[in-house]
PDB file of N, CA and C in Angstrom:
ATOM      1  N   UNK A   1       0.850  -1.182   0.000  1.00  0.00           N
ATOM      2  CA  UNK A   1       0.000   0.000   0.000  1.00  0.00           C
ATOM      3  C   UNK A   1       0.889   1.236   0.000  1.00  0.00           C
ATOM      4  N   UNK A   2       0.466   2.374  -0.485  1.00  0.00           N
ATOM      5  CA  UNK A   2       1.907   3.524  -0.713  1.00  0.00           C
ATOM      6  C   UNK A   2       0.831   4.561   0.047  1.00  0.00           C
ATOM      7  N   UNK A   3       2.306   4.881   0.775  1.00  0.00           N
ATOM      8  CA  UNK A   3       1.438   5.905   1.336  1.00  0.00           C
ATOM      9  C   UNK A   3       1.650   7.377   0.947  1.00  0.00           C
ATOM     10  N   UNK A   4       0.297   8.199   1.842  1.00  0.00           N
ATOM     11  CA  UNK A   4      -0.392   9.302   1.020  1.00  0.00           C
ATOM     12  C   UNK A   4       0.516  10.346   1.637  1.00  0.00           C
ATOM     13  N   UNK A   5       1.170  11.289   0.790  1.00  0.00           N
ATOM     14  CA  UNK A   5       1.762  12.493   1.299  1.00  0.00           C
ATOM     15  C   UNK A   5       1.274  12.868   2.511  1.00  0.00           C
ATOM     16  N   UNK A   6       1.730  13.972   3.461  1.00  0.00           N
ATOM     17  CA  UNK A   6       0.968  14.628   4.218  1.00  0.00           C
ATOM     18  C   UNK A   6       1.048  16.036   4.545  1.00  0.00           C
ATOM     19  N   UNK A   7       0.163  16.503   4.996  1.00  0.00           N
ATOM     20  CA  UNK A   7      -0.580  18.127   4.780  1.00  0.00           C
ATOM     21  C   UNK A   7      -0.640  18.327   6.434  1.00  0.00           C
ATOM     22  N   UNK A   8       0.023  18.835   6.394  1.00  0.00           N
ATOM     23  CA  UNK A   8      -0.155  18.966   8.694  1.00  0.00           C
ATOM     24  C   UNK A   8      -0.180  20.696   8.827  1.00  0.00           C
ATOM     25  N   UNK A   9      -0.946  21.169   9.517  1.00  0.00           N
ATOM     26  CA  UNK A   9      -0.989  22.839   9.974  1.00  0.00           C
ATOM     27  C   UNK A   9      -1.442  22.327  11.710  1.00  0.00           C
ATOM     28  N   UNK A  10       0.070  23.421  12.165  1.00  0.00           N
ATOM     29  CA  UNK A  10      -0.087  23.857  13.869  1.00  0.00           C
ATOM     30  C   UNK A  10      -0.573  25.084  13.744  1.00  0.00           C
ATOM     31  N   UNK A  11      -1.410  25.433  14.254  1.00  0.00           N
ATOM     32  CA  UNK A  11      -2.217  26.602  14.529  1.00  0.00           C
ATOM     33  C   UNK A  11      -1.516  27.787  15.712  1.00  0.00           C
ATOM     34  N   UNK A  12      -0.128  26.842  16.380  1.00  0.00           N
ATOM     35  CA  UNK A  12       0.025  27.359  17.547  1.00  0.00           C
ATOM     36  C   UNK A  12      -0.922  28.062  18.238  1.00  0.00           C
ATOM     37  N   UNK A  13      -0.647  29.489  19.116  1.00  0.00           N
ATOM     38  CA  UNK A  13      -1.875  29.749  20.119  1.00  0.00           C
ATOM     39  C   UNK A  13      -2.850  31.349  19.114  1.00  0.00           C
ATOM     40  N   UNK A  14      -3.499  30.751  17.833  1.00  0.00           N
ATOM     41  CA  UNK A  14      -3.783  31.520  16.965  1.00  0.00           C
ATOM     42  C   UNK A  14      -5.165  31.581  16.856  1.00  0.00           C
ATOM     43  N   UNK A  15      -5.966  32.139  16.729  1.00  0.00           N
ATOM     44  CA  UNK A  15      -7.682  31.849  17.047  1.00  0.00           C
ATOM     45  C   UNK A  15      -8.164  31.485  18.249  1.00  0.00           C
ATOM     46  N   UNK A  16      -9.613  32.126  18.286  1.00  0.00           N
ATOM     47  CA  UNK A  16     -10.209  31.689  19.284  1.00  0.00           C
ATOM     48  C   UNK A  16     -10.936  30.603  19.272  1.00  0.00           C
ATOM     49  N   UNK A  17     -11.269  29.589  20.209  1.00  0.00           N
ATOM     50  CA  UNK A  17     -12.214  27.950  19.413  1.00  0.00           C
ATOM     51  C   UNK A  17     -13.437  28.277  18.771  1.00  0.00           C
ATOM     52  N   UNK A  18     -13.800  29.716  18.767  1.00  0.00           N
ATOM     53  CA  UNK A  18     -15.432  29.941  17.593  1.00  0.00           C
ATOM     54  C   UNK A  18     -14.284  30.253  16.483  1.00  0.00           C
ATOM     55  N   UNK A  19     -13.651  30.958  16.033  1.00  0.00           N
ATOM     56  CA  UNK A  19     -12.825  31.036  15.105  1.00  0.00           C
ATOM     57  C   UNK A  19     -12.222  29.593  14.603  1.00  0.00           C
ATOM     58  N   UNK A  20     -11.380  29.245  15.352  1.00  0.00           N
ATOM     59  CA  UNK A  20     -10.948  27.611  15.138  1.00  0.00           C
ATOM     60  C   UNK A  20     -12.153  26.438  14.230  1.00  0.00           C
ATOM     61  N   UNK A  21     -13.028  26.873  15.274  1.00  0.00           N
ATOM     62  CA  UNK A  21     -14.143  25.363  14.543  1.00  0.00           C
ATOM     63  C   UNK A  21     -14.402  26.164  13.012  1.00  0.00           C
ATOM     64  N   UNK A  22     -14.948  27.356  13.490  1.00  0.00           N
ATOM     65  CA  UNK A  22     -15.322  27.701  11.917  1.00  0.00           C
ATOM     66  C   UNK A  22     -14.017  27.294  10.590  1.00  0.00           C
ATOM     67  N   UNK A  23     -12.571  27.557  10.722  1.00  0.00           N
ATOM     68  CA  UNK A  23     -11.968  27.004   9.869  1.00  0.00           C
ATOM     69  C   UNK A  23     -11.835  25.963   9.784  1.00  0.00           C
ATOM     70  N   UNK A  24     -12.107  24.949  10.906  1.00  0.00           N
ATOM     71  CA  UNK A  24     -12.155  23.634  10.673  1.00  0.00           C
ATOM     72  C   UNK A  24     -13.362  23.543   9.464  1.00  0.00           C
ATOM     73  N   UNK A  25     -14.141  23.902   9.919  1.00  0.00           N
ATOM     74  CA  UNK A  25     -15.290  23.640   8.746  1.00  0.00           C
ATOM     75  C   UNK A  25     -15.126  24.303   7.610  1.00  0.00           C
ATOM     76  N   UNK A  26     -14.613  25.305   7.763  1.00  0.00           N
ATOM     77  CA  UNK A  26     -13.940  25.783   6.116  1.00  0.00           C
ATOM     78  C   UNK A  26     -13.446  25.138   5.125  1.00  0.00           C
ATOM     79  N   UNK A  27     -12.383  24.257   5.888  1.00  0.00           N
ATOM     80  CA  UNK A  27     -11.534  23.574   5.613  1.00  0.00           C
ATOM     81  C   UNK A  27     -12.062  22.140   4.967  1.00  0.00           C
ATOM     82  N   UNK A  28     -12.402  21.779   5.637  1.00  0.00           N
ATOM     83  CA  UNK A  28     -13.424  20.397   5.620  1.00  0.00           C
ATOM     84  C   UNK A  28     -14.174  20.785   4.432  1.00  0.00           C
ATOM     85  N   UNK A  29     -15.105  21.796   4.172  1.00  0.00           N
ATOM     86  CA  UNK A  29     -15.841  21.823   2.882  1.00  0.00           C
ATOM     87  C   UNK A  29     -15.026  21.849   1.995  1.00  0.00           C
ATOM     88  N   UNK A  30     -13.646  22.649   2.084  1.00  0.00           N
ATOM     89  CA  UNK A  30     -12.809  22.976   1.093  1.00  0.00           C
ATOM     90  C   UNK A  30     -12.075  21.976   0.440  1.00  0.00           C
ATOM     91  N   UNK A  31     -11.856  20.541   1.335  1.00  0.00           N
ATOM     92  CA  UNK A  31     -11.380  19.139   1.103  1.00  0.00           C
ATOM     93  C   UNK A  31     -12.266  18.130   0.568  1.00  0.00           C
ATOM     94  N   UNK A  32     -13.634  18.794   0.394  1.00  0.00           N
ATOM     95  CA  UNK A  32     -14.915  17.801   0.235  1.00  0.00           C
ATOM     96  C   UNK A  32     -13.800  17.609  -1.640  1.00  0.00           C
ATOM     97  N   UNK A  33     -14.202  16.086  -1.564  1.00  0.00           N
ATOM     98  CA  UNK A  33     -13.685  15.669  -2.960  1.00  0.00           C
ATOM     99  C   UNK A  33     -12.488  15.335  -3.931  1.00  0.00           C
ATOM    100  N   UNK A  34     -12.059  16.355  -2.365  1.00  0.00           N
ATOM    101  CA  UNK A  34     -10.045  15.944  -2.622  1.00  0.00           C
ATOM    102  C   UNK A  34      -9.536  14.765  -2.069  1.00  0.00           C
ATOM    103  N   UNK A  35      -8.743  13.815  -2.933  1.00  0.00           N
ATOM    104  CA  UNK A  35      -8.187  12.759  -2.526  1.00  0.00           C
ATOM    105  C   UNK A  35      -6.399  12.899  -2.497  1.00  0.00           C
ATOM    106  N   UNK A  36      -6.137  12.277  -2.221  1.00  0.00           N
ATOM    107  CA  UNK A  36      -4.736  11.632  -2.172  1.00  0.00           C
ATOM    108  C   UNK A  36      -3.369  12.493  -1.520  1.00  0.00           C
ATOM    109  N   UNK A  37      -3.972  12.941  -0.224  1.00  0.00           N
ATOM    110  CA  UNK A  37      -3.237  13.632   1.199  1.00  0.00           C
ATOM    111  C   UNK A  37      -3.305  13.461   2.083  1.00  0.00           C
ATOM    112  N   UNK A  38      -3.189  13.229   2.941  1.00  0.00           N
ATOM    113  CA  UNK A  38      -3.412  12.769   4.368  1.00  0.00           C
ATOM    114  C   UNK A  38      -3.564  14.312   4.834  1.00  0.00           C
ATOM    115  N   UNK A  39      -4.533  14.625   5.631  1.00  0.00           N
ATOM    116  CA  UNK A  39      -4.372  16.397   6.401  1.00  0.00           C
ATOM    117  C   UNK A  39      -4.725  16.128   7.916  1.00  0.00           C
ATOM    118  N   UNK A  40      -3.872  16.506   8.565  1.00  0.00           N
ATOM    119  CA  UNK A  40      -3.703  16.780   9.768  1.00  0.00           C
ATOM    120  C   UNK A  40      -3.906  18.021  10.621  1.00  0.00           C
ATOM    121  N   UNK A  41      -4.432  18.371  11.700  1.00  0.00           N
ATOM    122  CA  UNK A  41      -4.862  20.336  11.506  1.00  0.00           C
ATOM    123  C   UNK A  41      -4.802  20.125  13.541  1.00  0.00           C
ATOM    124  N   UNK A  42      -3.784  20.981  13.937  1.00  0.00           N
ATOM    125  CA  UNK A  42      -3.123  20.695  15.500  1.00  0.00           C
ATOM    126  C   UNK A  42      -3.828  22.025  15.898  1.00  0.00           C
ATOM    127  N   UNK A  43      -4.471  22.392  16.135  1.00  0.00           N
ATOM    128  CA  UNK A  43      -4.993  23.767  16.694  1.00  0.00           C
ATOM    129  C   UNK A  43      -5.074  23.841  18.066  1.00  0.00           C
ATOM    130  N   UNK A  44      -5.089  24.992  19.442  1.00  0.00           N
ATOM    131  CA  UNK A  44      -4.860  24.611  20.412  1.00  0.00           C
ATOM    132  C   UNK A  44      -5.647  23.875  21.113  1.00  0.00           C
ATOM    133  N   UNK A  45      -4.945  23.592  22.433  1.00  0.00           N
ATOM    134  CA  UNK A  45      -5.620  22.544  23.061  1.00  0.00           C
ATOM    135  C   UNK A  45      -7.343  22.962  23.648  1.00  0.00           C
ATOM    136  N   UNK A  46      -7.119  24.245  23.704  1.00  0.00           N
ATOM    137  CA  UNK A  46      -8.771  24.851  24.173  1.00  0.00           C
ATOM    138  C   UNK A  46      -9.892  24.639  23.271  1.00  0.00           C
ATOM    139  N   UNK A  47      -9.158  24.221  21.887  1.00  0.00           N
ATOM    140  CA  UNK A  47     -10.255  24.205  20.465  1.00  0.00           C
ATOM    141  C   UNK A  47     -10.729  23.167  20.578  1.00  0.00           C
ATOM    142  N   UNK A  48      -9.859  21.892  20.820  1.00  0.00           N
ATOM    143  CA  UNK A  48      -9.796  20.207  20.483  1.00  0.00           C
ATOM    144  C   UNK A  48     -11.309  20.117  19.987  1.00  0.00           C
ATOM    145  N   UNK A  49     -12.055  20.505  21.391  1.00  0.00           N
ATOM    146  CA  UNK A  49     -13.215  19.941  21.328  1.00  0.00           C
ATOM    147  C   UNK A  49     -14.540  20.338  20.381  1.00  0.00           C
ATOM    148  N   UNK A  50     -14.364  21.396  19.924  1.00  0.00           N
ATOM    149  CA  UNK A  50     -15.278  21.878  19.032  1.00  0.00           C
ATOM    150  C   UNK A  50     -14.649  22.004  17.727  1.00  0.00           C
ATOM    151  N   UNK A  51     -13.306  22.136  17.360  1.00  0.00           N
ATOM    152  CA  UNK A  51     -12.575  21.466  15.820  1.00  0.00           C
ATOM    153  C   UNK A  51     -12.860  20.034  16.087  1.00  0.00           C
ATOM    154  N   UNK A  52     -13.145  19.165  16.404  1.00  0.00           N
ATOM    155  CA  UNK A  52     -13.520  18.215  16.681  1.00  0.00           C
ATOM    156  C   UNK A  52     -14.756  17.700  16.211  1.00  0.00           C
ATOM    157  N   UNK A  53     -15.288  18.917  16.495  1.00  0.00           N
ATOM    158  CA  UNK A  53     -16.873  18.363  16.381  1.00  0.00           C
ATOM    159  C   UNK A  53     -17.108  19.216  14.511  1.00  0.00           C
ATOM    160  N   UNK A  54     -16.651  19.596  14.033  1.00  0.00           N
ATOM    161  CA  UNK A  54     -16.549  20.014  12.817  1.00  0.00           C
ATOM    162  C   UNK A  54     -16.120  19.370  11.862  1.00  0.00           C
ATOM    163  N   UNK A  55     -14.587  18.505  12.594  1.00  0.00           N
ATOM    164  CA  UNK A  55     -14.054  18.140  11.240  1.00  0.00           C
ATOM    165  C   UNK A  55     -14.819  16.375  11.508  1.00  0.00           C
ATOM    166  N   UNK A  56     -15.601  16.020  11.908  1.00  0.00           N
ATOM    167  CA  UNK A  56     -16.186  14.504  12.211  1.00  0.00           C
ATOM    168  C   UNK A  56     -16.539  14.421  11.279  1.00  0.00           C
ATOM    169  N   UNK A  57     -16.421  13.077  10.767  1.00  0.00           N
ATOM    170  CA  UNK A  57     -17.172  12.452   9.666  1.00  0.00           C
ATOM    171  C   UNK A  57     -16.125  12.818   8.633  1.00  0.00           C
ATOM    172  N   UNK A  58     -15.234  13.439   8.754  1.00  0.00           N
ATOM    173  CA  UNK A  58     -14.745  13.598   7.765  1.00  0.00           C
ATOM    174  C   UNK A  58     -12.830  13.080   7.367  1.00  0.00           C
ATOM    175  N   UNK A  59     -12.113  13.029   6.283  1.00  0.00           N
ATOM    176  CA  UNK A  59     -10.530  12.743   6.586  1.00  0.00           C
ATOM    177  C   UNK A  59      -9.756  13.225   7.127  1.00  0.00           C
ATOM    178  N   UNK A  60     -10.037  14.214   7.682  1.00  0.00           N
ATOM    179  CA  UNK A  60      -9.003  15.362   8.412  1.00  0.00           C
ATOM    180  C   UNK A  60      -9.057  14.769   9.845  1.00  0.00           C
ATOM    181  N   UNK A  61      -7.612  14.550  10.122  1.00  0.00           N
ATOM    182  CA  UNK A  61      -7.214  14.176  11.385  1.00  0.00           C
ATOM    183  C   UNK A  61      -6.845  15.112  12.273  1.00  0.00           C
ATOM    184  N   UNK A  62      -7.147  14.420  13.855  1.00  0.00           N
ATOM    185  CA  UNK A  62      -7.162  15.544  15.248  1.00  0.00           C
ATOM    186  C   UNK A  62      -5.729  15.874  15.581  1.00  0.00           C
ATOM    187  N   UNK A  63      -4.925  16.525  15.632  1.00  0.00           N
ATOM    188  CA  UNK A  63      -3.921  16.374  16.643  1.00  0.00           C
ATOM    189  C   UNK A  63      -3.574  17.277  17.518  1.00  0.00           C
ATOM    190  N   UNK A  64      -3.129  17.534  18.642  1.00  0.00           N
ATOM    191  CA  UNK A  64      -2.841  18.316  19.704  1.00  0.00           C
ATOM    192  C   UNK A  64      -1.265  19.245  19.728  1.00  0.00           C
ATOM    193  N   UNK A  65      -0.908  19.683  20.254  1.00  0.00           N
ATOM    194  CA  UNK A  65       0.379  20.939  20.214  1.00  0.00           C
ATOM    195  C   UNK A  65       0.878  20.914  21.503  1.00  0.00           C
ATOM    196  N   UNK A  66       1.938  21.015  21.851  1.00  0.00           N
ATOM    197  CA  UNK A  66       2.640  21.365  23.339  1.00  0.00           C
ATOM    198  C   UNK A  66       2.014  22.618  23.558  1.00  0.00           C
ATOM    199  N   UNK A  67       1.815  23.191  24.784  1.00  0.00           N
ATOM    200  CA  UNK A  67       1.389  24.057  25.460  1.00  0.00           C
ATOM    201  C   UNK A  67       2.061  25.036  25.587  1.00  0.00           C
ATOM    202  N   UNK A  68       1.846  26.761  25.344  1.00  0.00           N
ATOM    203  CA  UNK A  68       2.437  27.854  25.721  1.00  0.00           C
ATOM    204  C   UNK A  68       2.310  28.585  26.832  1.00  0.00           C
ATOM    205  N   UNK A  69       2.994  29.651  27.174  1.00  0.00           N
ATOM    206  CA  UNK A  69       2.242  30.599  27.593  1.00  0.00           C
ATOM    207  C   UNK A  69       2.182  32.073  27.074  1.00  0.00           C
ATOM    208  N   UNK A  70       2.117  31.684  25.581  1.00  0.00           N
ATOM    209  CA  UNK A  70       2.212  33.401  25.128  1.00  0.00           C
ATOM    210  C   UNK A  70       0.308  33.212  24.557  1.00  0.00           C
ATOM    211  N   UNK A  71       0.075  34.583  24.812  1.00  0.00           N
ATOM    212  CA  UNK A  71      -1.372  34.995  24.620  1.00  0.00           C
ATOM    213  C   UNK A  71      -2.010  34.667  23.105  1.00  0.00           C
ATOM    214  N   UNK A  72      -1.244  34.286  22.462  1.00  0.00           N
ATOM    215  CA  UNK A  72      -0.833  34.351  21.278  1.00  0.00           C
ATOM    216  C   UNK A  72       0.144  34.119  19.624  1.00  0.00           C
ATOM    217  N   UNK A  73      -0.368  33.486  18.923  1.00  0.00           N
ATOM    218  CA  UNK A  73       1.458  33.300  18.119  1.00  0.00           C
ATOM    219  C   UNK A  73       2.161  32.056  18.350  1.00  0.00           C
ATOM    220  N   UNK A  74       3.608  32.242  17.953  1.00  0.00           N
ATOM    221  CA  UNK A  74       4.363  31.051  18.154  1.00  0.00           C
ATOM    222  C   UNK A  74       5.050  31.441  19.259  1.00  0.00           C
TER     223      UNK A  74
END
């Protein structure tokens, strides 16, 4: 089996989780039909749960980020 390139975005501490989910779902419509990438989308840990609930059902995978403490940014 060969595997599928991959497409990964850290969000570091960038958006708020109403901001976050909404690009999750941006995103997700924007992938409706696209094949042959693997996408990965790390946004912070405060989002998980509602990018979560956006990108379901769909190929875009969850992943998490080490923790900061800037308000903001990388």
């Amino acid at each position: 089996m060969a595997r599928l390139p991959v497409m990964a975005g850290n969000w570091k501490m960038n958006t708020t989780p109403n901001e976050g989910a909404k690009l999750a779902l941006d995103l997700k419509n924007r992938l409706s039909g696209h094949e042959g990438v693997e996408v990965i989308i790390a946004p912070p840990l405060t989002h998980l749960s509602q990018v979560g609930e956006q990108i379901s059902e769909s190929r875009i995978k969850l992943a998490s980020q080490n923790m900061s403490d800037k308000d903001s940014g990388a």
